[in-house]
N, C-alpha and C. Protein backbone atom coordinates (compact mmCIF):
# COMPACT_ATOMS: atom_id res chain seq x y z
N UNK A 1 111.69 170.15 248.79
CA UNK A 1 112.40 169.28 247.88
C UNK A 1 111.47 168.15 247.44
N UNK A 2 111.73 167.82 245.87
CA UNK A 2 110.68 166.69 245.49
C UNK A 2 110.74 165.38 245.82
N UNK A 3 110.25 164.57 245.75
CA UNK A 3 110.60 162.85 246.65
C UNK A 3 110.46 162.30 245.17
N UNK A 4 110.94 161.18 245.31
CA UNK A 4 111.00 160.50 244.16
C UNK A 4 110.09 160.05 243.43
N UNK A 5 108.90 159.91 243.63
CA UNK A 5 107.93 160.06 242.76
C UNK A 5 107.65 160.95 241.92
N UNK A 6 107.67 162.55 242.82
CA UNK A 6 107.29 163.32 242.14
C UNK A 6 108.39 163.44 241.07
N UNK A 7 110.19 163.48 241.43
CA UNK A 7 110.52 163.48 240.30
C UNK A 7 110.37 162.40 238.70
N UNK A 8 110.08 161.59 239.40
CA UNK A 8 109.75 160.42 238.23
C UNK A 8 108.22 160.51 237.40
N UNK A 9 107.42 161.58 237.90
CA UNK A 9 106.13 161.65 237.15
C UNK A 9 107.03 162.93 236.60
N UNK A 10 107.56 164.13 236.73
CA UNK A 10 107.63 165.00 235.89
C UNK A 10 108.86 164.35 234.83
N UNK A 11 109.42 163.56 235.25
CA UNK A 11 110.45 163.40 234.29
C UNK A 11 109.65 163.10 232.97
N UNK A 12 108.42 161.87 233.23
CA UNK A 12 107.43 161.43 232.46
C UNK A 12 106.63 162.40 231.69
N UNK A 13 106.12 163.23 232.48
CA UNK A 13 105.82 164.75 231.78
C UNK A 13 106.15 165.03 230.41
N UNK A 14 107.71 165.30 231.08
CA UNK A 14 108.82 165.88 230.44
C UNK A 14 108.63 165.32 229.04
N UNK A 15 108.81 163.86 228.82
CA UNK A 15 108.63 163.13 228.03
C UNK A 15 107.77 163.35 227.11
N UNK A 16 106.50 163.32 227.55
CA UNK A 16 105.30 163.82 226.82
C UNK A 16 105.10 164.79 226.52
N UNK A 17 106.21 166.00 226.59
CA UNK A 17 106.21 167.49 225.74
C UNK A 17 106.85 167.39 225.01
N UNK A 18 107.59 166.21 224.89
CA UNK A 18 108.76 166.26 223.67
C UNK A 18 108.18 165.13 222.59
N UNK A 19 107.09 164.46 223.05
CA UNK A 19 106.57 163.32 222.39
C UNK A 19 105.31 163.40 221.55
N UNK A 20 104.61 164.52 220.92
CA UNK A 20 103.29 165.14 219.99
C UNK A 20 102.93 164.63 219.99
N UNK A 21 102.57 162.63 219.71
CA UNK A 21 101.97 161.90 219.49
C UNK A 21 100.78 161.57 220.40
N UNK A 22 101.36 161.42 222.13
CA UNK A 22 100.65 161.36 222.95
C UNK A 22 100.44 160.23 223.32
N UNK A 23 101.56 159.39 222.91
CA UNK A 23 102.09 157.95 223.44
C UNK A 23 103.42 157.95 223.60
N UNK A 24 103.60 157.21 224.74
CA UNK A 24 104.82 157.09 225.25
C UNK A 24 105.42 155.87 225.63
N UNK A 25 106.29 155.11 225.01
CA UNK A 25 106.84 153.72 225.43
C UNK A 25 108.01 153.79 226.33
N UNK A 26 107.98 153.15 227.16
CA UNK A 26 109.46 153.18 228.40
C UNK A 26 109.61 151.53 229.03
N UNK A 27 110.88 151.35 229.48
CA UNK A 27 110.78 149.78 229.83
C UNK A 27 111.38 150.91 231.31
N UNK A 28 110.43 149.48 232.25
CA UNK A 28 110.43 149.82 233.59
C UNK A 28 111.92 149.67 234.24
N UNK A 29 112.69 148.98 233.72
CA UNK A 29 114.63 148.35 234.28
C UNK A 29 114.67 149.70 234.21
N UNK A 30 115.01 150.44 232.46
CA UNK A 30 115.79 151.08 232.09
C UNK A 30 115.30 152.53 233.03
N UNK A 31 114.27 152.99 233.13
CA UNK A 31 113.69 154.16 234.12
C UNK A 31 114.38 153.69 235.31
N UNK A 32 114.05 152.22 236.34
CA UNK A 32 114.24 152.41 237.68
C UNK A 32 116.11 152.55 238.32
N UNK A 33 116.76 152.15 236.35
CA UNK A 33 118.35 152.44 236.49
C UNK A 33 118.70 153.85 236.84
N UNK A 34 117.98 154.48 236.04
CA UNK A 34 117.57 156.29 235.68
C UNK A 34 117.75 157.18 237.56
N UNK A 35 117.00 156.03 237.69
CA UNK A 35 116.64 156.98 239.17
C UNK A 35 117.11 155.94 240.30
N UNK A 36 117.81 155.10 239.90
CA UNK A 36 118.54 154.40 241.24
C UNK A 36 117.26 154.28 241.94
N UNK A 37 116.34 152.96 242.13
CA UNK A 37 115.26 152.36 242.50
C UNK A 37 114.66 151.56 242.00
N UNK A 38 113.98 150.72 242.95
CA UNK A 38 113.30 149.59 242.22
C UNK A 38 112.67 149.81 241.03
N UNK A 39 112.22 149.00 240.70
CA UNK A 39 111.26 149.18 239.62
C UNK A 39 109.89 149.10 239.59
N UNK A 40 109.38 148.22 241.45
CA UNK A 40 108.61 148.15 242.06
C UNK A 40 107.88 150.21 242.02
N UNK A 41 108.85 150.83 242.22
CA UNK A 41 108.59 152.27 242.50
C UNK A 41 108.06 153.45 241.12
N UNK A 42 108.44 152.49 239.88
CA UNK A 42 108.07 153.19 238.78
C UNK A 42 106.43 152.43 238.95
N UNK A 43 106.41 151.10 239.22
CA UNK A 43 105.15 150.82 239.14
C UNK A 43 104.08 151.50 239.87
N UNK A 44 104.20 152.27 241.12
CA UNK A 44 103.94 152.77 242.41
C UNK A 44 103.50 154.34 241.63
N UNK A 45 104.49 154.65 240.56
CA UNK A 45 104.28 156.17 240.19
C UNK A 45 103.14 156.11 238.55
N UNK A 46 103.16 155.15 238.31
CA UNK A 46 102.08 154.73 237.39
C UNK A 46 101.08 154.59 237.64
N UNK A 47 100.79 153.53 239.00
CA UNK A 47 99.82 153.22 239.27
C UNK A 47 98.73 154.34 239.73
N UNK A 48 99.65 155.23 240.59
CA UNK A 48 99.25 156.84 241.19
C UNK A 48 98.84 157.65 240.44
N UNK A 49 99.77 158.10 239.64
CA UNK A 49 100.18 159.48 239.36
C UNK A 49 99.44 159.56 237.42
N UNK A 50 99.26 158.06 236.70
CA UNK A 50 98.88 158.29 235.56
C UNK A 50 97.55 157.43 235.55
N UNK A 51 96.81 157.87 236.18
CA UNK A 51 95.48 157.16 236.33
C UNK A 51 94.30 157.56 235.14
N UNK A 52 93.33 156.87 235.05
CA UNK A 52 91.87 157.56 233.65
C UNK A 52 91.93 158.85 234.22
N UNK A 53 91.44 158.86 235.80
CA UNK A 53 91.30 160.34 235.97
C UNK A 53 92.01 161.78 235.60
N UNK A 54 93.23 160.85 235.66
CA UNK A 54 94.50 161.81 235.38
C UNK A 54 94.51 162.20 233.85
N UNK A 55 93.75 161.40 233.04
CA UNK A 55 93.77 161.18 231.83
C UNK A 55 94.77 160.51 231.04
N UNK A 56 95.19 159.60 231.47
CA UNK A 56 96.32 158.72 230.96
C UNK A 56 95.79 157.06 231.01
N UNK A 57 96.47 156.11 229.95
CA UNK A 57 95.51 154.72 229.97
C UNK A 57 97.22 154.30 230.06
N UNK A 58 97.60 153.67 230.87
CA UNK A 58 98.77 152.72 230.95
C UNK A 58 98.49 151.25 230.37
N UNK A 59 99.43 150.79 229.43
CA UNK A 59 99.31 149.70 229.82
C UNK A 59 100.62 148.77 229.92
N UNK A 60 101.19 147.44 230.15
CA UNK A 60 102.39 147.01 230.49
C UNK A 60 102.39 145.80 229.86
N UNK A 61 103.09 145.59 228.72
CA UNK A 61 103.52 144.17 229.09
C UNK A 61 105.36 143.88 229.36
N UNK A 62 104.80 142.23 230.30
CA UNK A 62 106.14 141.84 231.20
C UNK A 62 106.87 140.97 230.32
N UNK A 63 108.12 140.78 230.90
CA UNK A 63 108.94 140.38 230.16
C UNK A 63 110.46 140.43 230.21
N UNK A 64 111.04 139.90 229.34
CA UNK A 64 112.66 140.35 228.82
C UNK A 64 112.89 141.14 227.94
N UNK A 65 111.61 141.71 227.26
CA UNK A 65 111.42 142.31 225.91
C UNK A 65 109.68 143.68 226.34
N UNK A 66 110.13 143.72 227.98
CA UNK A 66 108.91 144.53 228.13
C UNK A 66 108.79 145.70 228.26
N UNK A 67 107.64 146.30 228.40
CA UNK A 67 107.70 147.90 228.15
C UNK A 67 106.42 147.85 228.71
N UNK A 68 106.33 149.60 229.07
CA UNK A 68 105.01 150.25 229.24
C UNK A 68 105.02 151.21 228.60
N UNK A 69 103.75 150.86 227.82
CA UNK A 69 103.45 152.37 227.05
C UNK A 69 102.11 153.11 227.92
N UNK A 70 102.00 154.30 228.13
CA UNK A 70 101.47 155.54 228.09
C UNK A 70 100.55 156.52 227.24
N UNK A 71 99.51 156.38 227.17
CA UNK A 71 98.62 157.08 226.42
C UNK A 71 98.66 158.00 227.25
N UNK A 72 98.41 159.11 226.46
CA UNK A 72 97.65 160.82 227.17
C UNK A 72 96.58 160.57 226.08
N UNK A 73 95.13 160.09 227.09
CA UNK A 73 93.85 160.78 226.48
C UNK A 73 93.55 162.30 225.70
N UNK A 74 93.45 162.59 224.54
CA UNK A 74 93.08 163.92 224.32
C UNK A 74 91.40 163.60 223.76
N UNK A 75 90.90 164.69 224.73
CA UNK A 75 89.33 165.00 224.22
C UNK A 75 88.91 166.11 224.37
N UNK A 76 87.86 166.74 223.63
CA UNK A 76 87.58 168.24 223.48
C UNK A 76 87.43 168.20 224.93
N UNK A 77 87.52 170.14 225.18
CA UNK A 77 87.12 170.16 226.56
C UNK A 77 85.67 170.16 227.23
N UNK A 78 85.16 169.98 226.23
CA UNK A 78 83.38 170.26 226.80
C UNK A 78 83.15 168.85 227.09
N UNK A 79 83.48 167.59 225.92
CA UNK A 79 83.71 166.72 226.29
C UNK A 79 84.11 166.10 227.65
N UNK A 80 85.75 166.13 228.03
CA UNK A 80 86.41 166.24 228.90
C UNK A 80 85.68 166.78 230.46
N UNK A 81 84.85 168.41 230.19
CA UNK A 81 83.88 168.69 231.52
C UNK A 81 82.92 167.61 231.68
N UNK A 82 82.14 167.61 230.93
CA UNK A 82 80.93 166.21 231.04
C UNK A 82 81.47 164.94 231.64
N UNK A 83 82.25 164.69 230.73
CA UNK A 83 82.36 163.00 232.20
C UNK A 83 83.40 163.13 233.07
N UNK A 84 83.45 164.66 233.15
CA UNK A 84 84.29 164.81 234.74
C UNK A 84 83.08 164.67 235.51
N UNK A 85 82.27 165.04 235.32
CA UNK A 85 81.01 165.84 235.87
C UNK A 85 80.06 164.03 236.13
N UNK A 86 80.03 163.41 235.09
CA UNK A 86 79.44 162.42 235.05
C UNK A 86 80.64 161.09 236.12
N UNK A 87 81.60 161.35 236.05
CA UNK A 87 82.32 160.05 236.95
C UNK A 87 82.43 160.80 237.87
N UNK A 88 82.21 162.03 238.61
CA UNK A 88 82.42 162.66 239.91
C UNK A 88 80.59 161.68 240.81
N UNK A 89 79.48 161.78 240.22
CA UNK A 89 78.73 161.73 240.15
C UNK A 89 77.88 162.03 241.68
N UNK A 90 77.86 161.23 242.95
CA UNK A 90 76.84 161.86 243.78
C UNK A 90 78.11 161.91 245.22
N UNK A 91 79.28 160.97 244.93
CA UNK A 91 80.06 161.30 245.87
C UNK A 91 81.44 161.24 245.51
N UNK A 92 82.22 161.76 245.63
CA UNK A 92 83.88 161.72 245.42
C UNK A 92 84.64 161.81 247.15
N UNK A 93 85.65 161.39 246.48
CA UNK A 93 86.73 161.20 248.09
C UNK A 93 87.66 162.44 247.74
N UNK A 94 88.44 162.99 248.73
CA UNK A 94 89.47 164.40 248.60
C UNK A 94 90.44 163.91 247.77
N UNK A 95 90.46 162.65 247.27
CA UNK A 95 92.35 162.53 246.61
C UNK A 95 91.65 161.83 245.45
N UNK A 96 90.63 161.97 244.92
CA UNK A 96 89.99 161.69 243.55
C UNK A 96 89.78 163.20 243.39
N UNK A 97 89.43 163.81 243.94
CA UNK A 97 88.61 165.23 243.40
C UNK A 97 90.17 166.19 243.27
N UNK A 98 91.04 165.74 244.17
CA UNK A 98 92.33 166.79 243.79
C UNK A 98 92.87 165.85 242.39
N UNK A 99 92.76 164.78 242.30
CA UNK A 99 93.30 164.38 240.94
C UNK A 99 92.84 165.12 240.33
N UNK A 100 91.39 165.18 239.73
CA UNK A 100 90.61 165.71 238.78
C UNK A 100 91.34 167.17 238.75
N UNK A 101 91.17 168.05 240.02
CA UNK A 101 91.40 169.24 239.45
C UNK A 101 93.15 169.80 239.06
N UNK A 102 93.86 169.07 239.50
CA UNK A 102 95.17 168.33 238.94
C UNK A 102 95.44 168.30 237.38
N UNK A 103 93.97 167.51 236.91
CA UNK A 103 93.88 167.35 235.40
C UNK A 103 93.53 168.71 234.51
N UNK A 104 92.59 169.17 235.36
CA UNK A 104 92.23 170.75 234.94
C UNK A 104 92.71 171.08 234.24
N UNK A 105 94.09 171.71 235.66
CA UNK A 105 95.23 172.43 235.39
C UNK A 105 95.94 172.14 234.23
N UNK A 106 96.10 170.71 234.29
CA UNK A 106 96.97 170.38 233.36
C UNK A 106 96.47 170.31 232.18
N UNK A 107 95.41 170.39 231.86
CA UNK A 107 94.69 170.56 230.63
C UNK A 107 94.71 172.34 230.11
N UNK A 108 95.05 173.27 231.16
CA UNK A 108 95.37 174.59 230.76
C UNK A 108 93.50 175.04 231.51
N UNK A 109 92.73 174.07 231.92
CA UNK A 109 91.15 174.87 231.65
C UNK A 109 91.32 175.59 232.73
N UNK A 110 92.11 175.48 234.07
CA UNK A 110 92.19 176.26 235.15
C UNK A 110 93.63 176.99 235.24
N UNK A 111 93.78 177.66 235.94
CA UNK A 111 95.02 178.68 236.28
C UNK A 111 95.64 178.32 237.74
N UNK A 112 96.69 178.14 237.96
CA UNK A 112 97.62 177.95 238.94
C UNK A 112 96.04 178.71 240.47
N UNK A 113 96.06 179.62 240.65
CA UNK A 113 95.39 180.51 241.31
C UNK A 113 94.06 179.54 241.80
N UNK A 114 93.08 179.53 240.25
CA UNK A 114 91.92 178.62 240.90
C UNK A 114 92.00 177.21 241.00
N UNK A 115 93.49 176.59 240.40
CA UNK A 115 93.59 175.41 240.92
C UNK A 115 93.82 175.20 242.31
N UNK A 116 94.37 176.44 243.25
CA UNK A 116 94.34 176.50 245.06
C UNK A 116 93.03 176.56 245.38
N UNK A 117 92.46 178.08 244.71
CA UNK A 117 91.03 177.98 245.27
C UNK A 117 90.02 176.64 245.50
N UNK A 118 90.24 175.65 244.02
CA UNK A 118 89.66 174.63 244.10
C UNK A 118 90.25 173.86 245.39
N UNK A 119 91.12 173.52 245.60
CA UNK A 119 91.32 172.72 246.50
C UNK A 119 91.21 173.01 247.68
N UNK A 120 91.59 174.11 248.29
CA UNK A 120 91.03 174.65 249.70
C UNK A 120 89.38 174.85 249.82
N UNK A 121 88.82 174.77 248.45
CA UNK A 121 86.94 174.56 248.44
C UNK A 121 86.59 173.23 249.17
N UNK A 122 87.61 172.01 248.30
CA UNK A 122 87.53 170.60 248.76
C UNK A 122 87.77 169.90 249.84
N UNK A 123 88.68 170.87 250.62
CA UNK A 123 89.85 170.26 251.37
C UNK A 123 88.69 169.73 252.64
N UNK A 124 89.27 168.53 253.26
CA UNK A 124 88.16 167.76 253.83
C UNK A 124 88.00 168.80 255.19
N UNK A 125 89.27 169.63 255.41
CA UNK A 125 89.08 170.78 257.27
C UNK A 125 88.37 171.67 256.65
N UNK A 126 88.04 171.80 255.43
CA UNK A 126 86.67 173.10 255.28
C UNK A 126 85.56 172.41 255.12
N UNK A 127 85.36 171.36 254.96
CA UNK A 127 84.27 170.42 254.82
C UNK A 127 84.03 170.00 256.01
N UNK A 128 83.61 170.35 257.25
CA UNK A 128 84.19 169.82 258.45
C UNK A 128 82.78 169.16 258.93
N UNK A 129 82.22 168.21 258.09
CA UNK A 129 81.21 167.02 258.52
C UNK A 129 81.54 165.82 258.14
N UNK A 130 81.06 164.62 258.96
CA UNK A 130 81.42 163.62 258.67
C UNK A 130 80.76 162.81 257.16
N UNK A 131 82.01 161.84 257.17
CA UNK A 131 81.66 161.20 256.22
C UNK A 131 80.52 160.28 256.16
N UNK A 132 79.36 159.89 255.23
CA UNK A 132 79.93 159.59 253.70
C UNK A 132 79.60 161.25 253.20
N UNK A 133 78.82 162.07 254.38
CA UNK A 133 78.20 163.77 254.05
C UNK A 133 78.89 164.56 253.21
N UNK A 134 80.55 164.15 253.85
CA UNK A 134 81.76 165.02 253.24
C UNK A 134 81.60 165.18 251.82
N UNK A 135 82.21 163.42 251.50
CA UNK A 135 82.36 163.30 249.78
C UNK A 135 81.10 163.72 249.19
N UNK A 136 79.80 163.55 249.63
CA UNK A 136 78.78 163.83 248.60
C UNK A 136 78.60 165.45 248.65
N UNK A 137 78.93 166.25 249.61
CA UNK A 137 79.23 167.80 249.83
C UNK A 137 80.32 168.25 248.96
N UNK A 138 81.23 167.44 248.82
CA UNK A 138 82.55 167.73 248.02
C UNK A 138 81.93 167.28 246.46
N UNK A 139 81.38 166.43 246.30
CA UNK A 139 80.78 165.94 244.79
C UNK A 139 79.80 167.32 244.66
N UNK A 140 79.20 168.12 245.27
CA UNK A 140 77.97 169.18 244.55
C UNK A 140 78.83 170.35 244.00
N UNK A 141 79.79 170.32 245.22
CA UNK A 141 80.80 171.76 245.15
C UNK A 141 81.59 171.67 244.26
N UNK A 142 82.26 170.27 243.76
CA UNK A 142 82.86 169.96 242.26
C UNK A 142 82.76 170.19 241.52
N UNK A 143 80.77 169.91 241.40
CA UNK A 143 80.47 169.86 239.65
C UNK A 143 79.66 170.97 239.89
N UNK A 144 79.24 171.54 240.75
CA UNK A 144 78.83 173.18 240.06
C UNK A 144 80.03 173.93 239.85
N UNK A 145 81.32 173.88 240.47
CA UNK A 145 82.25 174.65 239.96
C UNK A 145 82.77 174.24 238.48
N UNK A 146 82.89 172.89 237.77
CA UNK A 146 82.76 172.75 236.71
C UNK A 146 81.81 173.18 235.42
N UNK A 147 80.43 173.13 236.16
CA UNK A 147 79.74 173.54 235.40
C UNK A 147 79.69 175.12 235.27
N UNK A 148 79.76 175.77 236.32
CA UNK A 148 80.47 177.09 236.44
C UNK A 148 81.14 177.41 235.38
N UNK A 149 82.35 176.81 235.12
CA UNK A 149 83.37 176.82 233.94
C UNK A 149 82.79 176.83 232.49
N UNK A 150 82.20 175.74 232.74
CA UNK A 150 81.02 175.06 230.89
C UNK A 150 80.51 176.24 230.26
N UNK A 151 79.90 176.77 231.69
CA UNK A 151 78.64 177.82 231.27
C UNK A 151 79.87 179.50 231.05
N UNK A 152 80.70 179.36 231.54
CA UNK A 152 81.45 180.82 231.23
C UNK A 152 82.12 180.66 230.25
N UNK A 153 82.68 179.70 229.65
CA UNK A 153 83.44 179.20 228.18
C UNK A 153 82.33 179.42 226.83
N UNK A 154 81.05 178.73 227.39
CA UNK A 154 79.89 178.91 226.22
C UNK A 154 79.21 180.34 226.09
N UNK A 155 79.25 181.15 227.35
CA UNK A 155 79.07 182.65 227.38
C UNK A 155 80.09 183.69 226.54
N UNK A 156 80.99 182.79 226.60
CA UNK A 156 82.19 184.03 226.03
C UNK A 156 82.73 183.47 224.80
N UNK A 157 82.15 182.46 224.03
CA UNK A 157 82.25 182.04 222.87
C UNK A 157 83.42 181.41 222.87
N UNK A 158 83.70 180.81 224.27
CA UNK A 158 84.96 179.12 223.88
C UNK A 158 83.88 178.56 223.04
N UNK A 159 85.10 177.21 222.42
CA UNK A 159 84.19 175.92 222.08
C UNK A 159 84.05 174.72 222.84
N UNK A 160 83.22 175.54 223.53
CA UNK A 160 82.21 174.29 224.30
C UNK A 160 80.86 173.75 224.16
């Protein structure tokens, strides 16, 4: 069963399939009425769940008259690989690198299937050296599997 976050990021989702533009305005009262909870907790699922990495730019202003709007970043995907590849750079932590491949998915560039594979690649009990070794082991295995991707999209005539 989902916990309340998770339902409050897909509700947000939700939003943004019905919204083409790829901006989204919401006042934080009227959501935390929505879901019976603070409002402290919409902030909690923003702060998390719609991060750059995630590809989303929040921003808020407060008020009696306030709102948060929601950008969804759109950028080509070759684009999009490169400064995954470039902000992953010589070390990443396990809950930055599952964001990223999180974003993948959600960008369509991966499939349900190698979005597991990816993460059981990452997961810190298959990585089983200590840190800072881990993240910079988890940063090589990242971006060659990205670049992996680059190079099979430009082989098979994606536009990348």
């Amino acid at each position: 069963m989902p916990n309340l976050a998770d339902l409050i990021e897909d509700f947000i989702k939700d939003m943004f399939r019905e919204m083409p533009g790829g901006i989204l305005e919401i006042q934080r009262n009227e959501m935390a009425n929505r879901f019976r909870c603070a409002p402290s907790q919409i902030n909690y699922v923003l702060t998390t769940r719609f991060t750059m990495e995630r590809g989303y730019f929040v921003e808020s202003r407060r008020g009696g008259g306030g709102y948060i709007r929601i950008k969804k970043l759109k950028i080509r995907e070759d684009e999009f690989l490169k400064e995954i590849i470039e902000y992953i750079g010589d070390s990443i932590s396990g809950s930055e690198a599952r964001a990223i491949i999180a974003r993948l998915k959600e960008e369509g560039i991966i499939s349900d299937r190698e979005r597991e594979i990816l993460n059981a690649a990452i997961n810190r009990y298959n990585l089983a050296i200590t840190l800072p070794e881990r993240d910079k082991l988890r940063a090589r295995i990242l971006k060659a599997i990205i670049t992996a991707i680059m190079d099979f999209e430009a082989r098979k005539g994606g536009e990348l």
